[in-house]
PDB file of N, CA and C in Angstrom:
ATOM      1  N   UNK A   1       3.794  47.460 -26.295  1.00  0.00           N
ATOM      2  CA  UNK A   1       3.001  48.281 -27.174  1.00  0.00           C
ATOM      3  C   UNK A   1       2.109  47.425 -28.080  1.00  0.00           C
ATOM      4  N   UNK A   2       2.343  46.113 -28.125  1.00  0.00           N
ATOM      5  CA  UNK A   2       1.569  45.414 -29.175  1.00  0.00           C
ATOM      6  C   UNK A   2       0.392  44.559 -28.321  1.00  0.00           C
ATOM      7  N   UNK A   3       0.516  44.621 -27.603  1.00  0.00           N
ATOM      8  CA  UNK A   3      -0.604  44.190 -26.530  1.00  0.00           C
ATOM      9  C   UNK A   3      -1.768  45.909 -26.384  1.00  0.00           C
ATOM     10  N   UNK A   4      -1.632  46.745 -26.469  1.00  0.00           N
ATOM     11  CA  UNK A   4      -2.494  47.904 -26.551  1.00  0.00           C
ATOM     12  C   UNK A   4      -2.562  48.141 -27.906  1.00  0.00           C
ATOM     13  N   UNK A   5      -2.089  47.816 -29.506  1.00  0.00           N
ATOM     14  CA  UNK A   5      -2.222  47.660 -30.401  1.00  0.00           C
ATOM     15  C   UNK A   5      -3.625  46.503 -30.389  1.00  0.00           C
ATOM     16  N   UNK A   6      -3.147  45.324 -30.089  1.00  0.00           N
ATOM     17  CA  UNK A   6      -3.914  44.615 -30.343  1.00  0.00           C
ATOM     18  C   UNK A   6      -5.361  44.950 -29.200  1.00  0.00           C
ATOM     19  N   UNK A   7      -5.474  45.201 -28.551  1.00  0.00           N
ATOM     20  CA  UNK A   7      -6.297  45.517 -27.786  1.00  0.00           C
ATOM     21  C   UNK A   7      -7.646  46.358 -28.555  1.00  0.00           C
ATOM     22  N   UNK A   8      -6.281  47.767 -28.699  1.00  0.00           N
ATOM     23  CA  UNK A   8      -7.261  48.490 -29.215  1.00  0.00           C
ATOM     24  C   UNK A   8      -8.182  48.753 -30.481  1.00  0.00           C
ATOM     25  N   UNK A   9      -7.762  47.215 -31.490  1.00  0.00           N
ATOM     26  CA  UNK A   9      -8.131  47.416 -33.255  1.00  0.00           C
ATOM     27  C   UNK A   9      -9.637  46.452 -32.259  1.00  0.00           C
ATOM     28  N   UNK A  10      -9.433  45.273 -31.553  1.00  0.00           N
ATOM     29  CA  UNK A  10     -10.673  44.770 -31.231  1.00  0.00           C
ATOM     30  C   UNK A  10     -11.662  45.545 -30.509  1.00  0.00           C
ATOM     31  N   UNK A  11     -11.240  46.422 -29.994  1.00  0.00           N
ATOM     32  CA  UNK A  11     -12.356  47.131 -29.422  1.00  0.00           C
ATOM     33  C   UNK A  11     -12.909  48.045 -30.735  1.00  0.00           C
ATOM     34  N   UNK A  12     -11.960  48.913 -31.624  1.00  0.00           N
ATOM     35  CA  UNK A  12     -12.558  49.087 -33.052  1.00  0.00           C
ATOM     36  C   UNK A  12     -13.832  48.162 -33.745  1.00  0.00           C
ATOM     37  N   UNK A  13     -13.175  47.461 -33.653  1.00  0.00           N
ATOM     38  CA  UNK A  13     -13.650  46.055 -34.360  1.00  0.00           C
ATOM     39  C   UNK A  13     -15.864  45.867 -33.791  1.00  0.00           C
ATOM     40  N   UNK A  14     -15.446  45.521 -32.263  1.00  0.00           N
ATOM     41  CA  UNK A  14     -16.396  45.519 -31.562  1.00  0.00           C
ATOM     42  C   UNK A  14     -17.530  47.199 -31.833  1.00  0.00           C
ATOM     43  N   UNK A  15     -16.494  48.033 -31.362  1.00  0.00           N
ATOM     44  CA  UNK A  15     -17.491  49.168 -31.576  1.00  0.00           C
ATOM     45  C   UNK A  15     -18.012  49.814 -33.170  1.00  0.00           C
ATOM     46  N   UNK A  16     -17.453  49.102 -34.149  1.00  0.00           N
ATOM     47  CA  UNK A  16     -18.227  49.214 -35.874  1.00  0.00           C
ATOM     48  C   UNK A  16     -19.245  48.150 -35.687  1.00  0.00           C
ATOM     49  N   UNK A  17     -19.224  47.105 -35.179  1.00  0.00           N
ATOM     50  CA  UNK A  17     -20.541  46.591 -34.598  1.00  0.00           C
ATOM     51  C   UNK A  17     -21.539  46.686 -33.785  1.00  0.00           C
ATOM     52  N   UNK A  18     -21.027  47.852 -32.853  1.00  0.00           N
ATOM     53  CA  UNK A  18     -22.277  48.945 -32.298  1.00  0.00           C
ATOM     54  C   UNK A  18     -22.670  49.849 -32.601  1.00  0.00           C
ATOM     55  N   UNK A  19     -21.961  50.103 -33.625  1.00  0.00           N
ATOM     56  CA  UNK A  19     -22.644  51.293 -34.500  1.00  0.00           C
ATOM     57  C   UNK A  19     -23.534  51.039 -35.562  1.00  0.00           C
ATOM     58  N   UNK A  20     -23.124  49.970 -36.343  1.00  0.00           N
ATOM     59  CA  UNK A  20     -23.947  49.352 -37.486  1.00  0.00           C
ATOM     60  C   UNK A  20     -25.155  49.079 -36.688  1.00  0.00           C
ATOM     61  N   UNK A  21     -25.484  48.115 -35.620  1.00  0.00           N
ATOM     62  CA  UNK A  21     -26.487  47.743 -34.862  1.00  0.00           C
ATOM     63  C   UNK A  21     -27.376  49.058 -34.260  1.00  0.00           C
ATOM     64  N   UNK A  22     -26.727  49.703 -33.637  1.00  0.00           N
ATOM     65  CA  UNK A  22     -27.652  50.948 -33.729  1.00  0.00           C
ATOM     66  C   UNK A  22     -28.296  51.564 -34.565  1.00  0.00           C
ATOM     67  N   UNK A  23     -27.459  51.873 -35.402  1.00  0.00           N
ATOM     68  CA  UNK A  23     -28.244  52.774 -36.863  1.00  0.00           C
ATOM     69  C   UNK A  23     -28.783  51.808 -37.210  1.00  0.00           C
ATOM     70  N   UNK A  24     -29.056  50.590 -36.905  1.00  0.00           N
ATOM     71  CA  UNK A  24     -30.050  49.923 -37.733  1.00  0.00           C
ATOM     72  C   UNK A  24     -31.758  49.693 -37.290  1.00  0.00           C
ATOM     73  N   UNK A  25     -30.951  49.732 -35.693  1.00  0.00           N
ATOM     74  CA  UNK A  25     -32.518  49.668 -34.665  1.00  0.00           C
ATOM     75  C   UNK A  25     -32.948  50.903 -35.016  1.00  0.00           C
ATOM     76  N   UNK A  26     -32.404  51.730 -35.221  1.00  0.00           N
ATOM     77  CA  UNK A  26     -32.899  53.311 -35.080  1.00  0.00           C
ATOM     78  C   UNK A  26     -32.071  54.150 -34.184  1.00  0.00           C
ATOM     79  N   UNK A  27     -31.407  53.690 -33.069  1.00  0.00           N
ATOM     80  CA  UNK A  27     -31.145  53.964 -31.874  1.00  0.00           C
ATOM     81  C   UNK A  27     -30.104  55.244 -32.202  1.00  0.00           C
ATOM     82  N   UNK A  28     -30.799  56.292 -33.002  1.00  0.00           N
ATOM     83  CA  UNK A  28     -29.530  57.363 -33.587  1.00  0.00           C
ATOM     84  C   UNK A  28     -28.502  57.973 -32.501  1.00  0.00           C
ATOM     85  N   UNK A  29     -29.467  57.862 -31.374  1.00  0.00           N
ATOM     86  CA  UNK A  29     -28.107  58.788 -30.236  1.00  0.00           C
ATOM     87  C   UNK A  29     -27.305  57.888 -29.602  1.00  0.00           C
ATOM     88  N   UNK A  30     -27.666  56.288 -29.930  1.00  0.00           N
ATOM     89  CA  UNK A  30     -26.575  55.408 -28.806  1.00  0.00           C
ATOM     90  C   UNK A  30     -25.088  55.533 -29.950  1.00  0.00           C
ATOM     91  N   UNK A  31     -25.880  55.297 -31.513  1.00  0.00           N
ATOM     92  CA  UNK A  31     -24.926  55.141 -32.332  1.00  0.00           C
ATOM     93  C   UNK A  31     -23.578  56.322 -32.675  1.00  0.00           C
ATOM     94  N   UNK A  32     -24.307  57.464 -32.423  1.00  0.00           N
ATOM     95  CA  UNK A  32     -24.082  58.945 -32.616  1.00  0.00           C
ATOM     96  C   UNK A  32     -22.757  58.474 -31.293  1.00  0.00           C
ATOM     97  N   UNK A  33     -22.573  58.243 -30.129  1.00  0.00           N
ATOM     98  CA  UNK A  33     -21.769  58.139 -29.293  1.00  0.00           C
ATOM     99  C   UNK A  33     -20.662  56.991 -29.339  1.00  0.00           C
ATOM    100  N   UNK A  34     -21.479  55.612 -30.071  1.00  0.00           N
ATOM    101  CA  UNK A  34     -20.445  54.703 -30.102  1.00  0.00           C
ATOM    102  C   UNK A  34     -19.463  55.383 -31.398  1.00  0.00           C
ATOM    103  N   UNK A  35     -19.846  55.601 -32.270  1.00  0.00           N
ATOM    104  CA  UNK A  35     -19.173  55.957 -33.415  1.00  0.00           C
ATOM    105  C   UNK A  35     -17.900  57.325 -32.897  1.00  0.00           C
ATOM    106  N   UNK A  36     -18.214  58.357 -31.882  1.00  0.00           N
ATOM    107  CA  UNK A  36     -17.278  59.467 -31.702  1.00  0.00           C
ATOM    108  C   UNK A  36     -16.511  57.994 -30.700  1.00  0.00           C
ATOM    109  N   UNK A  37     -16.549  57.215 -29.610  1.00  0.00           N
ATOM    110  CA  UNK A  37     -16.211  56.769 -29.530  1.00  0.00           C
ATOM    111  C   UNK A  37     -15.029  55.927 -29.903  1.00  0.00           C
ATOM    112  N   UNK A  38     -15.403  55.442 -31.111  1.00  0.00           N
ATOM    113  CA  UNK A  38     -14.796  54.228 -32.448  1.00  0.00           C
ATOM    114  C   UNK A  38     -13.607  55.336 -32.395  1.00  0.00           C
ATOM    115  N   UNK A  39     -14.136  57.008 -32.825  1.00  0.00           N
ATOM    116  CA  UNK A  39     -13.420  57.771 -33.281  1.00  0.00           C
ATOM    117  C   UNK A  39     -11.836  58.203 -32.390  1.00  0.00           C
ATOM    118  N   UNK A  40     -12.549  58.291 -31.230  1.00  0.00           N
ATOM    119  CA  UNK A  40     -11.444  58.236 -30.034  1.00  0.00           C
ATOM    120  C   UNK A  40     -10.444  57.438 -30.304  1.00  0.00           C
ATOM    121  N   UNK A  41     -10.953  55.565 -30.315  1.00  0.00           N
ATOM    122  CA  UNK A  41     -10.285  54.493 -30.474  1.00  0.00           C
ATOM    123  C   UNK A  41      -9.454  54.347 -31.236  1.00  0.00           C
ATOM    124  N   UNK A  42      -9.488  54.968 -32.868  1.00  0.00           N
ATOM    125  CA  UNK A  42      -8.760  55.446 -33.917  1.00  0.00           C
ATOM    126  C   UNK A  42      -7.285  56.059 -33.368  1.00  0.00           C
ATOM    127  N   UNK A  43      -7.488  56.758 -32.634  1.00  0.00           N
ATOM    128  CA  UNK A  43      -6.117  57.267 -31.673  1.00  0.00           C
ATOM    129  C   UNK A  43      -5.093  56.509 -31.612  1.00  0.00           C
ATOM    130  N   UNK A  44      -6.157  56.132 -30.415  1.00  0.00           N
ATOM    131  CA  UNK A  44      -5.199  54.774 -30.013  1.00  0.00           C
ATOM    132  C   UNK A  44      -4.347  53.770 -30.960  1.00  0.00           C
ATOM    133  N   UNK A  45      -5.653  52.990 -31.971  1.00  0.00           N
ATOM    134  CA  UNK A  45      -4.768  52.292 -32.860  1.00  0.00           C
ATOM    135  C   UNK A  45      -3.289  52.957 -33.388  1.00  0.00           C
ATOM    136  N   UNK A  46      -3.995  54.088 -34.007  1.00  0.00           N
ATOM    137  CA  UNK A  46      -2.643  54.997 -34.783  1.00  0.00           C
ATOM    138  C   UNK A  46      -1.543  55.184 -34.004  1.00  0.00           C
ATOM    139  N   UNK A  47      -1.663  55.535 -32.534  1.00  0.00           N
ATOM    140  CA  UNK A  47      -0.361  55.666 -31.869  1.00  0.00           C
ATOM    141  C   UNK A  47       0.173  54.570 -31.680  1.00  0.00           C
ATOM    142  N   UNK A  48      -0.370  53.556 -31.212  1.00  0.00           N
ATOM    143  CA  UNK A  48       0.392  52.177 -30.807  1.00  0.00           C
ATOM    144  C   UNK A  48       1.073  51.464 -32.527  1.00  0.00           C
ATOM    145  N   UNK A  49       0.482  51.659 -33.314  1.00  0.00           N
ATOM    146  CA  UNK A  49       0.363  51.105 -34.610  1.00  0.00           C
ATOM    147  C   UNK A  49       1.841  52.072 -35.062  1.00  0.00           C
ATOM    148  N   UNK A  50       1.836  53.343 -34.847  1.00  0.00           N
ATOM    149  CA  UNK A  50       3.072  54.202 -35.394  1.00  0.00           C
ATOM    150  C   UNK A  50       3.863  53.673 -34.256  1.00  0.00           C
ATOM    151  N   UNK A  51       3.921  53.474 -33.000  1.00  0.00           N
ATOM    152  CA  UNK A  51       4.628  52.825 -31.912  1.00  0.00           C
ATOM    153  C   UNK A  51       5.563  51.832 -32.331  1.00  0.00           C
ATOM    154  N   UNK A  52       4.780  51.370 -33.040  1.00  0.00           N
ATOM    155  CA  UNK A  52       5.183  49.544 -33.147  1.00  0.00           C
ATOM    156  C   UNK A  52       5.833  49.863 -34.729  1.00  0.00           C
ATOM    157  N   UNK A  53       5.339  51.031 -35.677  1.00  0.00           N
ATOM    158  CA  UNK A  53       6.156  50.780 -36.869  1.00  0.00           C
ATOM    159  C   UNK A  53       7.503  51.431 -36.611  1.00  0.00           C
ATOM    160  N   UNK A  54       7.782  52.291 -35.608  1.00  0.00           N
ATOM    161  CA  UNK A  54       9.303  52.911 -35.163  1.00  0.00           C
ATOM    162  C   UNK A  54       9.885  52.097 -34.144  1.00  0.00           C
ATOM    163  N   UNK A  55       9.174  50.991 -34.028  1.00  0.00           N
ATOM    164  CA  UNK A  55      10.690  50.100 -33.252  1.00  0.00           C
ATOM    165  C   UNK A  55      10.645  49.047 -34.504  1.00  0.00           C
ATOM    166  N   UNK A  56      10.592  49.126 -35.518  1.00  0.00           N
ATOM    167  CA  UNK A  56      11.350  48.004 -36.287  1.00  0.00           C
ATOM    168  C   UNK A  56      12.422  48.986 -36.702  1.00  0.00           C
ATOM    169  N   UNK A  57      13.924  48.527 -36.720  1.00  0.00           N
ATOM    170  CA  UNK A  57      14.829  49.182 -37.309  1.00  0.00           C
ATOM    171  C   UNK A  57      15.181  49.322 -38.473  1.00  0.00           C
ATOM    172  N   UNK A  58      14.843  48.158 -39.298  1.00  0.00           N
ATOM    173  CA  UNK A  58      14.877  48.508 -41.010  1.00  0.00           C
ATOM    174  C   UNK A  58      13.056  48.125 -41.546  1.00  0.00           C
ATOM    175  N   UNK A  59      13.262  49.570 -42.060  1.00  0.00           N
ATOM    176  CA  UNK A  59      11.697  49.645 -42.167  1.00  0.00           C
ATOM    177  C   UNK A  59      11.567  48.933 -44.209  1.00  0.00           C
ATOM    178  N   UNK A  60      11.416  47.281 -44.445  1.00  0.00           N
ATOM    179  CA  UNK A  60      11.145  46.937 -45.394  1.00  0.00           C
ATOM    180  C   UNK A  60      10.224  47.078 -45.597  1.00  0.00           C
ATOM    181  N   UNK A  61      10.044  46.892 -46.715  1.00  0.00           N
ATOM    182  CA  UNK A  61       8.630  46.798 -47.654  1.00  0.00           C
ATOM    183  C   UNK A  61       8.189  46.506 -47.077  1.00  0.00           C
ATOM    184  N   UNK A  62       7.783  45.257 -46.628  1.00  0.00           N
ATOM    185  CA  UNK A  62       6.549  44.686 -45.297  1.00  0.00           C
ATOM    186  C   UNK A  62       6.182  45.447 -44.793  1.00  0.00           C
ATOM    187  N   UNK A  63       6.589  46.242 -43.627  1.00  0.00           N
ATOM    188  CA  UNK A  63       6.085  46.996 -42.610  1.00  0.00           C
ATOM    189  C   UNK A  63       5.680  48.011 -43.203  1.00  0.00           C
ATOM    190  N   UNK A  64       6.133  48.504 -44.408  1.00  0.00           N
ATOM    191  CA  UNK A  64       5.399  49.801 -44.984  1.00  0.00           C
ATOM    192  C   UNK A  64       3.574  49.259 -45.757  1.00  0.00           C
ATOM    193  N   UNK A  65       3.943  48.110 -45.994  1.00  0.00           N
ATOM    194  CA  UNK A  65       2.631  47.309 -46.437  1.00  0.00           C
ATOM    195  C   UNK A  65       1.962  47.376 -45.304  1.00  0.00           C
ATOM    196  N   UNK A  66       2.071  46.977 -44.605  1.00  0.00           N
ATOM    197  CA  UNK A  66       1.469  46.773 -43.025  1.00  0.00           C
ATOM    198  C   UNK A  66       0.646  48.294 -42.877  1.00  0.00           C
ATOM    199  N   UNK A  67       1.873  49.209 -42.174  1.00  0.00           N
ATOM    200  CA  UNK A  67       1.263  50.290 -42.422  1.00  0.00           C
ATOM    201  C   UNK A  67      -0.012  50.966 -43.250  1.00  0.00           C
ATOM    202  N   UNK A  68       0.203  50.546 -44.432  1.00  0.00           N
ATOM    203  CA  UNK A  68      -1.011  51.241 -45.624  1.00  0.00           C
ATOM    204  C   UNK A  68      -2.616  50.406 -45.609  1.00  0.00           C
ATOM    205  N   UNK A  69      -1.881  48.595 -45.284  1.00  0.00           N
ATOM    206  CA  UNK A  69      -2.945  47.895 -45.091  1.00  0.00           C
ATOM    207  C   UNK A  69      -3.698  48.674 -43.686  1.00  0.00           C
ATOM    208  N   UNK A  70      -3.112  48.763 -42.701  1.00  0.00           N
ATOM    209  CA  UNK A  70      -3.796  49.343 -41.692  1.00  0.00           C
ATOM    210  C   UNK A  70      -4.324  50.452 -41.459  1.00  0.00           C
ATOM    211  N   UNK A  71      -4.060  51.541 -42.153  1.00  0.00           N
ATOM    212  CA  UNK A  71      -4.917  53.043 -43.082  1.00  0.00           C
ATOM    213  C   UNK A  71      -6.060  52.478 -43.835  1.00  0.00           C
ATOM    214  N   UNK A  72      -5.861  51.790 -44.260  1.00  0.00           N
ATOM    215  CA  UNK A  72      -6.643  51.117 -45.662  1.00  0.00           C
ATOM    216  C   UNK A  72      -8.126  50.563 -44.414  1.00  0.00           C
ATOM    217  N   UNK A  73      -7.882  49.678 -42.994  1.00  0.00           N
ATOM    218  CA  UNK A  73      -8.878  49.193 -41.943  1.00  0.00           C
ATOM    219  C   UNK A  73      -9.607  50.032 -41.706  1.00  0.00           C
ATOM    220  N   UNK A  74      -8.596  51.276 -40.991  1.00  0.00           N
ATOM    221  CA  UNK A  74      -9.419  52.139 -40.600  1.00  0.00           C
ATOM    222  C   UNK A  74     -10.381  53.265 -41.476  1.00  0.00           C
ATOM    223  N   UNK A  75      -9.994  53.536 -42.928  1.00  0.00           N
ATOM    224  CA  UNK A  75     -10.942  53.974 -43.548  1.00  0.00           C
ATOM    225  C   UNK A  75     -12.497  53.248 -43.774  1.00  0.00           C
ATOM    226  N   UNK A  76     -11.968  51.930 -43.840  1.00  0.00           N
ATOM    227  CA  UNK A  76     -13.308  50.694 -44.276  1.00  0.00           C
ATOM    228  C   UNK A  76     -13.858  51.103 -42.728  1.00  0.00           C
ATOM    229  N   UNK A  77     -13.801  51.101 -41.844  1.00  0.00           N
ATOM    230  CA  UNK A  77     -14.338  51.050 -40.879  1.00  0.00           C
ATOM    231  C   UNK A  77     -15.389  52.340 -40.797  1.00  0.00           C
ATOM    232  N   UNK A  78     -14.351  53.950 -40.839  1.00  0.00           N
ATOM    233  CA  UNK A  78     -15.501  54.721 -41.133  1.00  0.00           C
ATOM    234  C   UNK A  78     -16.170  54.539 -42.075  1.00  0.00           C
ATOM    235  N   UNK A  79     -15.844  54.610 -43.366  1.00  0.00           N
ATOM    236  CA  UNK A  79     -16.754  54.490 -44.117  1.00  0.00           C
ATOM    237  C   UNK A  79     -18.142  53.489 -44.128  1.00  0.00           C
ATOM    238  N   UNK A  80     -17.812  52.642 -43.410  1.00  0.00           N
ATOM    239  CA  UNK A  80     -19.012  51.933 -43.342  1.00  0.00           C
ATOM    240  C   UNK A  80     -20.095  52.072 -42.544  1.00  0.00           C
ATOM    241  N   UNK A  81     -18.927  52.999 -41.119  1.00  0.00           N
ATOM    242  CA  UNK A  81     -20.113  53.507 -40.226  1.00  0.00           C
ATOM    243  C   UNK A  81     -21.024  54.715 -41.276  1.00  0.00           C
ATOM    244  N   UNK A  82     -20.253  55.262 -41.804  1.00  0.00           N
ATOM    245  CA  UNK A  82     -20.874  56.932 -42.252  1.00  0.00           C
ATOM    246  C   UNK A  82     -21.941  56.149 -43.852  1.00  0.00           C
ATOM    247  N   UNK A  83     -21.891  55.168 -43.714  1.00  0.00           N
ATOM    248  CA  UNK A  83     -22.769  54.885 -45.215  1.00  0.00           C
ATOM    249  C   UNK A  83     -23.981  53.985 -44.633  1.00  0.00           C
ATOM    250  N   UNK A  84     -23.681  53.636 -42.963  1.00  0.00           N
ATOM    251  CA  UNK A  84     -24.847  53.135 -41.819  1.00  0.00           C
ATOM    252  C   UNK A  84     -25.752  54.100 -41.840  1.00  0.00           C
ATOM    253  N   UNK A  85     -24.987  55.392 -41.508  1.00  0.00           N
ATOM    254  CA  UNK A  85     -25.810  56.731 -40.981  1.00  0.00           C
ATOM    255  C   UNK A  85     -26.356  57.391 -42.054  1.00  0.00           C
ATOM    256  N   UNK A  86     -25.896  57.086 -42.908  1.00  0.00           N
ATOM    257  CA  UNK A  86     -26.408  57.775 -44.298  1.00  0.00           C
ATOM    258  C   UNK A  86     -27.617  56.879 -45.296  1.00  0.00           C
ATOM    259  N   UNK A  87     -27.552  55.954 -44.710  1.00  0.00           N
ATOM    260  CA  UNK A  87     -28.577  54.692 -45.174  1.00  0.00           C
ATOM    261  C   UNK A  87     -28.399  54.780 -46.487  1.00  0.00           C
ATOM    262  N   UNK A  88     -27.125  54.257 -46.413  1.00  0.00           N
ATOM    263  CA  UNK A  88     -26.834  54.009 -48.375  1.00  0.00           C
ATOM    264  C   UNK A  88     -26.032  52.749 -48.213  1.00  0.00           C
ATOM    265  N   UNK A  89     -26.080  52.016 -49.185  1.00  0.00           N
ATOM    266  CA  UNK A  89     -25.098  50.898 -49.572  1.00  0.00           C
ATOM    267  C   UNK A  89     -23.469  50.552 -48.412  1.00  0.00           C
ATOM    268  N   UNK A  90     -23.684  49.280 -48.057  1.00  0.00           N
ATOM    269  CA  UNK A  90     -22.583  49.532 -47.465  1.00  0.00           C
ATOM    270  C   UNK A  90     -21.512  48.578 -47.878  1.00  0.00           C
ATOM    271  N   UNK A  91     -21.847  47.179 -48.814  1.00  0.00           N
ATOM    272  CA  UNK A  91     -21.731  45.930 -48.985  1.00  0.00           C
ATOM    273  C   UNK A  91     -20.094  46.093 -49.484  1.00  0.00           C
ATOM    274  N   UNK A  92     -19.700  47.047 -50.611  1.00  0.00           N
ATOM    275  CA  UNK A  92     -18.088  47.037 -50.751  1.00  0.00           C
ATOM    276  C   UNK A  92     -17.285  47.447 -49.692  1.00  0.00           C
ATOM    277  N   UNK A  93     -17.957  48.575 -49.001  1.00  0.00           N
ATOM    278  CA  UNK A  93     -16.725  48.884 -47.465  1.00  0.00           C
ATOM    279  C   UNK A  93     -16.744  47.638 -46.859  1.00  0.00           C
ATOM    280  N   UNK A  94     -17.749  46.986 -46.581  1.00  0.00           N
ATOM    281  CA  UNK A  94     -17.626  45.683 -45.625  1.00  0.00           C
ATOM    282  C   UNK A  94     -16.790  44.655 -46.336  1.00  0.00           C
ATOM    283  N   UNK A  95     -16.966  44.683 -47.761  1.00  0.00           N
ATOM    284  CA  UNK A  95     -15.967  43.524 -48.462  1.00  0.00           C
ATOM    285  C   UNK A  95     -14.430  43.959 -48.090  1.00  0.00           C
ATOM    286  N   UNK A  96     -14.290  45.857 -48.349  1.00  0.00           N
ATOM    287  CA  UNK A  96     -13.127  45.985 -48.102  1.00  0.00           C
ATOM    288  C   UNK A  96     -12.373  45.883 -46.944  1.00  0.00           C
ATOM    289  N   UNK A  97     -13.484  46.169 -46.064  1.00  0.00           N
ATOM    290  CA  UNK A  97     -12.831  45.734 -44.667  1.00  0.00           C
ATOM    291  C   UNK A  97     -12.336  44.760 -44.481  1.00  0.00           C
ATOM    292  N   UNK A  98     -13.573  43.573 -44.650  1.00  0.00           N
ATOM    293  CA  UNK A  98     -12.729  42.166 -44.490  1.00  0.00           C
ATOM    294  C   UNK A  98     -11.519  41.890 -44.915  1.00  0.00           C
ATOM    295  N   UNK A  99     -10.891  42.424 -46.477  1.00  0.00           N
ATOM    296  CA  UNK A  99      -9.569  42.012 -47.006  1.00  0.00           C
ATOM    297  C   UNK A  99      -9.226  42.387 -46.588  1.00  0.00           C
ATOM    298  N   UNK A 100      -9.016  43.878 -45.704  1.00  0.00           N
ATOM    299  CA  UNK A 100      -8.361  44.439 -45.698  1.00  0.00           C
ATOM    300  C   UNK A 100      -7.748  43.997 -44.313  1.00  0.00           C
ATOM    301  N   UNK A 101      -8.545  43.973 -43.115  1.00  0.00           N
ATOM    302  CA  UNK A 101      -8.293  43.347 -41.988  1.00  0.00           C
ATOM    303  C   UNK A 101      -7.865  41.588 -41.936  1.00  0.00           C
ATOM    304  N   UNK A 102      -8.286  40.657 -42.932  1.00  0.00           N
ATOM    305  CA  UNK A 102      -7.381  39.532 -42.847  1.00  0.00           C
ATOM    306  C   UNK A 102      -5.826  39.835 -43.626  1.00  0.00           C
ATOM    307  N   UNK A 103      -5.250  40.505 -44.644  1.00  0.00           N
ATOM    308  CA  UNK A 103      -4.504  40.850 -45.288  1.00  0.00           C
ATOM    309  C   UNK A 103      -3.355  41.581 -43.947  1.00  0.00           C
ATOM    310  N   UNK A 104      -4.257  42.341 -42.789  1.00  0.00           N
ATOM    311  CA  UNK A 104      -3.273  42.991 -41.966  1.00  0.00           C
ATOM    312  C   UNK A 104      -2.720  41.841 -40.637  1.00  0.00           C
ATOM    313  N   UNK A 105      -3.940  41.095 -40.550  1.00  0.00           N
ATOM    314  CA  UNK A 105      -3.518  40.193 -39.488  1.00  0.00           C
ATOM    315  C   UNK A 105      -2.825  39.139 -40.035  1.00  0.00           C
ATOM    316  N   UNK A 106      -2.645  38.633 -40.829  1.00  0.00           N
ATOM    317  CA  UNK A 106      -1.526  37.735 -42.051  1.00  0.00           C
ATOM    318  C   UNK A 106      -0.270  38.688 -41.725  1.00  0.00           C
ATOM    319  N   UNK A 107      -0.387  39.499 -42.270  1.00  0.00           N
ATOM    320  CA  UNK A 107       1.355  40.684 -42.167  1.00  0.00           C
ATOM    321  C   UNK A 107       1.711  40.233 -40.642  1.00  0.00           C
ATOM    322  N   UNK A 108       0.768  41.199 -40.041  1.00  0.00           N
ATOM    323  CA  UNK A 108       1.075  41.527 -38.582  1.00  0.00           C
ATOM    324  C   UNK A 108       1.703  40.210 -37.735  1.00  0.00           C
ATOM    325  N   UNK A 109       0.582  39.379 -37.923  1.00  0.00           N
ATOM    326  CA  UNK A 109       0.903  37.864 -36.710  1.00  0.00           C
ATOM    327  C   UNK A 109       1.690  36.989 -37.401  1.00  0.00           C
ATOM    328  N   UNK A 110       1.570  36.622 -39.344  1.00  0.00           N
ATOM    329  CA  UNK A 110       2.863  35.667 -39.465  1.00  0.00           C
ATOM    330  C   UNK A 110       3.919  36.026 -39.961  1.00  0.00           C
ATOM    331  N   UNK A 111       3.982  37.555 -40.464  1.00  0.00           N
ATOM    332  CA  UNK A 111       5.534  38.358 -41.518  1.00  0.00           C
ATOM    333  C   UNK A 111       6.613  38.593 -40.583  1.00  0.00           C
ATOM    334  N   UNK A 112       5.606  39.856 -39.598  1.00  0.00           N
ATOM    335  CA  UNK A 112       6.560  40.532 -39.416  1.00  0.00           C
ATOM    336  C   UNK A 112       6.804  40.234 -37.624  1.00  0.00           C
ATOM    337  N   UNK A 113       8.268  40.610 -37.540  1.00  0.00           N
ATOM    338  CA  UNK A 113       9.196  40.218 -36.186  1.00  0.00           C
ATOM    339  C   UNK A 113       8.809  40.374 -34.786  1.00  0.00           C
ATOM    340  N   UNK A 114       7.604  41.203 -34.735  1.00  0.00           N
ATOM    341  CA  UNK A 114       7.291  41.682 -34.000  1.00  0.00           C
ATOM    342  C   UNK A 114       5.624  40.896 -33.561  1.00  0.00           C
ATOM    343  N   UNK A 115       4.958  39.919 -34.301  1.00  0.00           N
ATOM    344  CA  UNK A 115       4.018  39.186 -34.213  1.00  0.00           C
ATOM    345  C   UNK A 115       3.991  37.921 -33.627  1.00  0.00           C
ATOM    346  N   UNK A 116       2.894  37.241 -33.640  1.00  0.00           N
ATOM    347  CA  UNK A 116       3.217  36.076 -32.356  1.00  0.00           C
ATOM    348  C   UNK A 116       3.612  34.835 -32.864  1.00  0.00           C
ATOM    349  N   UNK A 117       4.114  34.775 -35.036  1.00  0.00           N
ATOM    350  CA  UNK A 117       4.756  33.448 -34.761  1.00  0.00           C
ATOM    351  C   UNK A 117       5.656  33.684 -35.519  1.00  0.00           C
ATOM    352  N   UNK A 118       6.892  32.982 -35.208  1.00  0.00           N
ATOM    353  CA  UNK A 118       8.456  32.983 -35.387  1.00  0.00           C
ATOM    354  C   UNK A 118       9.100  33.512 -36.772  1.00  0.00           C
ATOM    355  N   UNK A 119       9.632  34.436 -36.897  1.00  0.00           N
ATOM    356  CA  UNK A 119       9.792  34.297 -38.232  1.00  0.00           C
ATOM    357  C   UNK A 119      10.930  33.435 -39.443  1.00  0.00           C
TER     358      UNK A 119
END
């Protein structure tokens, strides 16, 4: 499950960068599709992401951090698409994204038991 976790936040990742790039060329209907797209992808994360938070058996603080940090991605993410499309300011969602997405990959890959280094 953490191999389709991880899979699916980079394709997130990738497709808030086809959306920003569109709405910027103009290209309103490629963006209009990557973004329901992104939206699809959101799925995914959330199921594999709730996947992966019900096989830890004692759910500490960490993983509940984890959790909120990773609510916390996916809001920065819309929001930044929907402030693309809205041609308003986007510069704090993108700040928040960034913390918010190094803050989850710190948890994810060096905290917790289930990431790729030892704990």
């Amino acid at each position: 499950m953490a191999h389709l976790h991880i899979t699916s936040w980079v394709i997130a990742f990738v497709l808030v960068g086809l959306v920003t790039t569109f709405t910027r060329s103009g290209n309103e209907k490629a963006a209009k599709i990557s973004h329901m797209i992104l939206r699809l992808d959101y799925l995914l994360v959330l199921y594999s992401g709730g996947s992966l938070f019900a096989a830890y058996a004692n759910y500490n603080a960490l993983v509940i951090v984890k959790l909120l940090v990773g609510l916390w991605v996916i809001t920065a993410m819309e929001m930044v698409c929907i402030k693309y499309k809205k041609k308003k300011p986007a510069s704090g969602w993108w700040t928040q994204l960034v913390i918010a997405a190094v803050i989850a990959l710190i948890l994810g890959f060096g905290f917790l038991e289930l990431g790729l280094l030892p704990a």
